[in-house]
Every structure is written in C-alpha cells, then in structure tokens.
C-alpha atoms as a PDB file:
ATOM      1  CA  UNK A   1      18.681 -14.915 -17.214  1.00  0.00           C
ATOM      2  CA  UNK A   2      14.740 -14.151 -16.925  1.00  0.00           C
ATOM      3  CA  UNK A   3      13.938 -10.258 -17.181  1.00  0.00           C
ATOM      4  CA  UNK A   4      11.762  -8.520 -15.249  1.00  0.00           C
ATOM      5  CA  UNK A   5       8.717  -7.854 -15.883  1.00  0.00           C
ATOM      6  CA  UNK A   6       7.176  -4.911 -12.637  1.00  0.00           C
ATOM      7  CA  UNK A   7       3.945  -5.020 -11.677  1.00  0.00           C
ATOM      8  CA  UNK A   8       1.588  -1.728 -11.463  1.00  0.00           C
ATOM      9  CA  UNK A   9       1.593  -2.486  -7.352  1.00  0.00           C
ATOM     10  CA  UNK A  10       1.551   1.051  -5.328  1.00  0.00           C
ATOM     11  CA  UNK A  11       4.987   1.813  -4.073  1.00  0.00           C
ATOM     12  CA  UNK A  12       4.975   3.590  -0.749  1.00  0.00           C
ATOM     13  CA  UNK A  13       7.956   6.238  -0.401  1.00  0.00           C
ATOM     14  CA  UNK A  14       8.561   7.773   2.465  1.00  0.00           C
ATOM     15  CA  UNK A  15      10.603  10.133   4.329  1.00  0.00           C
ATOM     16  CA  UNK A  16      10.761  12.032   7.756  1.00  0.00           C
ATOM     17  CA  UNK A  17       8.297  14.636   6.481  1.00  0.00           C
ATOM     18  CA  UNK A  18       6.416  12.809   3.272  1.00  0.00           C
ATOM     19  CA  UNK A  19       4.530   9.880   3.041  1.00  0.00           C
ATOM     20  CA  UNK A  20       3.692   9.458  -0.868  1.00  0.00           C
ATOM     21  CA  UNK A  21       1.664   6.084  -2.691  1.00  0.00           C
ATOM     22  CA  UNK A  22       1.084   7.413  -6.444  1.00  0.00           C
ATOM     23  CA  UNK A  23      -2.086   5.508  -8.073  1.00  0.00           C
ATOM     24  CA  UNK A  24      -0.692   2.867 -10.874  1.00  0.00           C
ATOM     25  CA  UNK A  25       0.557   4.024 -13.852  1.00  0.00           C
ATOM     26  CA  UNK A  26      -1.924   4.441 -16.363  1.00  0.00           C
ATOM     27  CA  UNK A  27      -4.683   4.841 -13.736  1.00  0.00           C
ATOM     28  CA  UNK A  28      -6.800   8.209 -14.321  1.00  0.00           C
ATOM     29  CA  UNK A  29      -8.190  10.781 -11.077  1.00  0.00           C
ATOM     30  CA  UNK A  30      -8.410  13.531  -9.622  1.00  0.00           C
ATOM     31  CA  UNK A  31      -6.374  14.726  -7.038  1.00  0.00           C
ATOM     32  CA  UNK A  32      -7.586  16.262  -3.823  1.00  0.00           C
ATOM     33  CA  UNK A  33      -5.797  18.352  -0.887  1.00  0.00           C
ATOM     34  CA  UNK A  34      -6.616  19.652   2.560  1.00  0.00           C
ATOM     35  CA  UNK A  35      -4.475  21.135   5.045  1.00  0.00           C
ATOM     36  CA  UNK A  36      -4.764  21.762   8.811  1.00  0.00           C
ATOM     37  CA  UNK A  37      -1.789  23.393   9.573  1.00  0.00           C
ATOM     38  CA  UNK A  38       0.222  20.150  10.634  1.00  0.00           C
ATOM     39  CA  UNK A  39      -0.428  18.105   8.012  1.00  0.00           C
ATOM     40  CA  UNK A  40      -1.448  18.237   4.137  1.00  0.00           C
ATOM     41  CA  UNK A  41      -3.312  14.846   2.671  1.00  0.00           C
ATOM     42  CA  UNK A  42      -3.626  14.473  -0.660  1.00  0.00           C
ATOM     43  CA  UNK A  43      -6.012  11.941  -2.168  1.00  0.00           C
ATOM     44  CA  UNK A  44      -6.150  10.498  -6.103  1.00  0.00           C
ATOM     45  CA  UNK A  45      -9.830   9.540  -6.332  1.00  0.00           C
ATOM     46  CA  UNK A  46     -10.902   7.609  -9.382  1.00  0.00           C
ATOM     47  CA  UNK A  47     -14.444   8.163 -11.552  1.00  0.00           C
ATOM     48  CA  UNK A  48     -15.655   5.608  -9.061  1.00  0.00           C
ATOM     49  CA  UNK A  49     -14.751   6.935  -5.867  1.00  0.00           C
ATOM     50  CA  UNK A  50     -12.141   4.879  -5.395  1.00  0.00           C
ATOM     51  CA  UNK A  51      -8.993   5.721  -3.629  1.00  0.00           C
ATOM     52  CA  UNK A  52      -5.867   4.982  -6.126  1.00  0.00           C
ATOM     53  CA  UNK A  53      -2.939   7.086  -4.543  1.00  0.00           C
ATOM     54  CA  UNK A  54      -2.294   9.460  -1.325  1.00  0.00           C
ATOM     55  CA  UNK A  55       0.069  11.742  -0.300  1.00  0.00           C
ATOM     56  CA  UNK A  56       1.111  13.228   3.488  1.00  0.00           C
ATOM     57  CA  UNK A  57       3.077  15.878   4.118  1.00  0.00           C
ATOM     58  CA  UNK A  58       4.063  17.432   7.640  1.00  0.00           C
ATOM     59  CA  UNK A  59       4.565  20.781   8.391  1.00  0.00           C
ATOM     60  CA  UNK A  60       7.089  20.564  11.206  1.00  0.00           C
END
C-alpha cells in the first residue's frame, strides 16, 4: 500500500455560521478582523500583502 503524503492546499471548513480557510502550515502573517454587526472577516496577510487564510463569521 502507498502512504499518503498531504499537501499544504487550504482546506475550506464550513458551517451554518463560519466559513474558515487557515493559511498553510508553516506559512507566517498577521491576522486582521473587522466587524459590522452581521458579519466578522478575518484576513491572514503575509509580509507581502498576500492573502494566505480568511475567516467569516455571522452574527445571526
């Protein structure tokens, strides 16, 4: 039997109220939140500006 070997793809979870793609493993950032009062989006944004995970939570 082969093993497995995972990749360091973005895995999007999500539920009713979250929607959640954490940056690869091993990738570095900073996160960043704002809120409306519906909705929080959080963004991981790399030395380079570079988007490398989100988050979005609903407030219903």
């Amino acid at each position: 039997m082969a093993p497995i070997e995972p990749k360091d793809d973005a895995v999007l979870v999500e539920t009713p109220s979250c929607k959640l793609a954490p940056p690869p493993q091993g990738s570095r950032g900073k996160w960043i939140s704002a809120a409306d009062g519906e909705r929080t989006l959080s963004r991981c944004i790399d030395e380079e500006g570079v988007m490398r995970g989100f988050g979005l939570s609903l407030h219903k």
